[in-house]
Protein backbone atom coordinates (compact mmCIF):
# COMPACT_ATOMS: atom_id res chain seq x y z
CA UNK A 1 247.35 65.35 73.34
CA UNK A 2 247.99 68.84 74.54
CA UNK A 3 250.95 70.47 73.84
CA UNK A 4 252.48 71.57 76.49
CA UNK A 5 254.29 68.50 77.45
CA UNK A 6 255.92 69.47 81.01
CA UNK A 7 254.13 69.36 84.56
CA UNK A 8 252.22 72.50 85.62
CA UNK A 9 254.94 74.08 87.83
CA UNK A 10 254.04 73.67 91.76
CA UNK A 11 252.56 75.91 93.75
CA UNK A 12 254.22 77.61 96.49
CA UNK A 13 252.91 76.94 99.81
CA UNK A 14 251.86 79.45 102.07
CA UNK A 15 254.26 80.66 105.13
CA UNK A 16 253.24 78.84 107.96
CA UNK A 17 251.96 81.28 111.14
CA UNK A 18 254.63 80.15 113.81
CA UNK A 19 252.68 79.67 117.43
CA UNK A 20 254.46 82.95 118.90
CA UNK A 21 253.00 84.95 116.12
CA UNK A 22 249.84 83.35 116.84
CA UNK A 23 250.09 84.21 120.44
CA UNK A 24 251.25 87.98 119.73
CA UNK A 25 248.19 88.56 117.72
CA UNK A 26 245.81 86.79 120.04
CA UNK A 27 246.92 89.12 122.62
CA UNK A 28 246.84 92.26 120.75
CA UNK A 29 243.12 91.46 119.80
CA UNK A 30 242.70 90.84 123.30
CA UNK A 31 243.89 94.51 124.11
CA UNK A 32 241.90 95.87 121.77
CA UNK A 33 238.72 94.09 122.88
CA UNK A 34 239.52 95.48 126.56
CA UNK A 35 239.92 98.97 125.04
CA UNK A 36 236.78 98.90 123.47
CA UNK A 37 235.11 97.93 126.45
CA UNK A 38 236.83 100.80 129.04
CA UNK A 39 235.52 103.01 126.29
CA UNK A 40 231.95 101.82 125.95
CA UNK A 41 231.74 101.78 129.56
CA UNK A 42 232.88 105.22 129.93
CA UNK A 43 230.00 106.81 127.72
CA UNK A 44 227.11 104.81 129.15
CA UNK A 45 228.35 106.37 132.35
CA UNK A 46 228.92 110.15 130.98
CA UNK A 47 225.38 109.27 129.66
CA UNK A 48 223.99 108.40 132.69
CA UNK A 49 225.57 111.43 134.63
CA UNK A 50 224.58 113.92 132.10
CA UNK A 51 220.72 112.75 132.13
CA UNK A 52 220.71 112.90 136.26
CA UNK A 53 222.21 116.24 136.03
CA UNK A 54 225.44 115.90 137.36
CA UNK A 55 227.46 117.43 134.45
CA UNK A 56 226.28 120.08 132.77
CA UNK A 57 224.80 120.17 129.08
CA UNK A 58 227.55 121.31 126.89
CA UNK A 59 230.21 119.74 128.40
CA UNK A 60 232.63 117.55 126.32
CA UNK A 61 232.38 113.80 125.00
CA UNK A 62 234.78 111.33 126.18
CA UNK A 63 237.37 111.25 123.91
CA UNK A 64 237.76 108.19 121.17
CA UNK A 65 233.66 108.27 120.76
CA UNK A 66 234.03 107.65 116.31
CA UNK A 67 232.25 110.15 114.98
CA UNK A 68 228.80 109.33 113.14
CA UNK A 69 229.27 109.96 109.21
CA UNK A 70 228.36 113.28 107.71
CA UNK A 71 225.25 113.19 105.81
CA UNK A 72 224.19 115.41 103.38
CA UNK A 73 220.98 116.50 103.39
CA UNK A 74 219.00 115.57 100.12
CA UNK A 75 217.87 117.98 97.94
CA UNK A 76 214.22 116.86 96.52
CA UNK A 77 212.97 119.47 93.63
CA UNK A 78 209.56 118.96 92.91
CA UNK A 79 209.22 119.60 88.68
CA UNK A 80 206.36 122.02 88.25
CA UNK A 81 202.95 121.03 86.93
CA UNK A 82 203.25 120.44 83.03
CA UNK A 83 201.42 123.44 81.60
CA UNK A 84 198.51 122.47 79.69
CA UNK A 85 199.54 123.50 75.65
CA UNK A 86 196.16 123.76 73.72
CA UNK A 87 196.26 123.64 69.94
CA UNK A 88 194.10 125.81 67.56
CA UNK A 89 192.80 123.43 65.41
CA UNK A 90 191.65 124.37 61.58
CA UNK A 91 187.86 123.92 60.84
CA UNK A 92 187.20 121.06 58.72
CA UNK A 93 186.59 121.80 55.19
CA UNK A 94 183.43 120.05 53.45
CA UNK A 95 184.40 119.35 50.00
CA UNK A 96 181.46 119.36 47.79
CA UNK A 97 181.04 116.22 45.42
CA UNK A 98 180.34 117.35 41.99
CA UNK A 99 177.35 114.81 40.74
CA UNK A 100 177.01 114.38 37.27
CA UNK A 101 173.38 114.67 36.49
CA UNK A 102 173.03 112.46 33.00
CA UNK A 103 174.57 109.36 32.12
CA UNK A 104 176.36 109.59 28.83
CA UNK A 105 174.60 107.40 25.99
CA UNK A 106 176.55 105.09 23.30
CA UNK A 107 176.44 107.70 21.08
CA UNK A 108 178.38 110.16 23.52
CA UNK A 109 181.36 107.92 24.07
CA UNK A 110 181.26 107.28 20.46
CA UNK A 111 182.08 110.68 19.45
CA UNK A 112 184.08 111.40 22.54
CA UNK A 113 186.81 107.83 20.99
CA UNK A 114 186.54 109.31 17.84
CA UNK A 115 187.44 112.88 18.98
CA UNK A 116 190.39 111.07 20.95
CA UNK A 117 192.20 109.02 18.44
CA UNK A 118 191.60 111.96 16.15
CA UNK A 119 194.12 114.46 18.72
CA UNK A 120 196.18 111.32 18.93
CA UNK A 121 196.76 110.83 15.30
CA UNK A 122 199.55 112.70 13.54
CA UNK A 123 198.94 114.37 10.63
CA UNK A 124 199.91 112.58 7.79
CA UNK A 125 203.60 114.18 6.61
CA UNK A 126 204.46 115.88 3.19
CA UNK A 127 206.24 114.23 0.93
CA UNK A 128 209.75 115.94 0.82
CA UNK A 129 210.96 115.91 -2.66
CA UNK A 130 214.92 116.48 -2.95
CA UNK A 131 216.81 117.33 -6.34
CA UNK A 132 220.17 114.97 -6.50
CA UNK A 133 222.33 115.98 -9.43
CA UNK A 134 223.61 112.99 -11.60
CA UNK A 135 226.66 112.11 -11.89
CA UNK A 136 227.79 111.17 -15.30
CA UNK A 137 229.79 107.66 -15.77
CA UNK A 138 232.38 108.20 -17.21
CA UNK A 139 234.13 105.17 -19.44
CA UNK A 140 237.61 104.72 -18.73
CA UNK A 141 239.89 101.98 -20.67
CA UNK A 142 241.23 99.33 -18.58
CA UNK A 143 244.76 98.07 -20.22
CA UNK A 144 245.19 94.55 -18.63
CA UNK A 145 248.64 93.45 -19.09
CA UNK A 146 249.70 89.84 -18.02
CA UNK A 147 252.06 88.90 -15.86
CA UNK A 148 255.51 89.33 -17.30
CA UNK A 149 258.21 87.79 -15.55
CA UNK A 150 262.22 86.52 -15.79
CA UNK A 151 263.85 88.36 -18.87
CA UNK A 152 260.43 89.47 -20.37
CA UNK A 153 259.97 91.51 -17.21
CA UNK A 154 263.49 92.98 -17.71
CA UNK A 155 262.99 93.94 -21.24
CA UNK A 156 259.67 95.31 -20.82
CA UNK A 157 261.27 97.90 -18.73
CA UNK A 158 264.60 99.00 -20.41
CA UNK A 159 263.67 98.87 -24.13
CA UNK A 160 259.99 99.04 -24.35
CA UNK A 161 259.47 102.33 -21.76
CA UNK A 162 256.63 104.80 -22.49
């Protein structure tokens, strides 16, 4: 289940138009409409008067004519014509193909591995010889004593000290 438990709150009604509201607006559209019309009717006669003559050229527009938007006149640029770029190219070189005029024999490559692994070899080394001196061992007398321990221990210390 979801969780919200409670009833989505209710929605307000809209206010109802009363019928004298209704009746105000349906009259001022009414005016309006009339308006329009007196006004409409007005130019087609200025119109008419002006192309028979009657009033001059320059004189004055009824009043209320809406005036047509102001339009700005578009400015088109033409791009000039690409210039043609031409490239000075480099003259193509002809390499020359070095052909070898004999074929090597067996006996060639022969000498040619043996002349290889020869440079590849190192030469054998020296041998190094090094002088040590000798040491001389020298005998030393090892007095093993056992293990003295209690009163033995004691007296080996106090009376028998060297």
């Amino acid at each position: 289940m979801s969780d919200n438990d409670e009833p989505p709150p209710p929605k307000k009604e809209k206010r109802k138009v009363t019928d004298k509201q209704m009746e105000n607006l349906r009259k001022g559209m009414e005016v309006m409409k009339q308006k329009r019309e007196a006004l409409a009717k007005e130019r087609e006669e200025f119109e008419a008067k002006k192309a028979k003559g009657e009033i001059p050229a320059d004189a004055p527009k009824p009043r209320f004519q809406p005036k047509p938007p102001k339009l700005q006149p578009k400015i088109v640029h033409t791009p000039p014509a690409p210039e043609e770029i031409t490239v000075a190219r480099k003259a193509r070189q002809v390499k020359v193909k070095v052909a070898v005029d004999t074929v090597p024999t067996k006996e060639d490559l022969a000498s040619l591995k043996a002349e290889m692994l020869a440079a590849m070899q190192k030469p054998a080394p020296e041998p190094v010889i090094k002088e040590v001196p000798v040491e001389k061992v020298v005998d030393r007398v090892v007095h093993k004593e056992r293990v003295v321990t209690g009163s033995d221990l004691l007296n080996s210390i106090f009376f028998n000290a060297k």
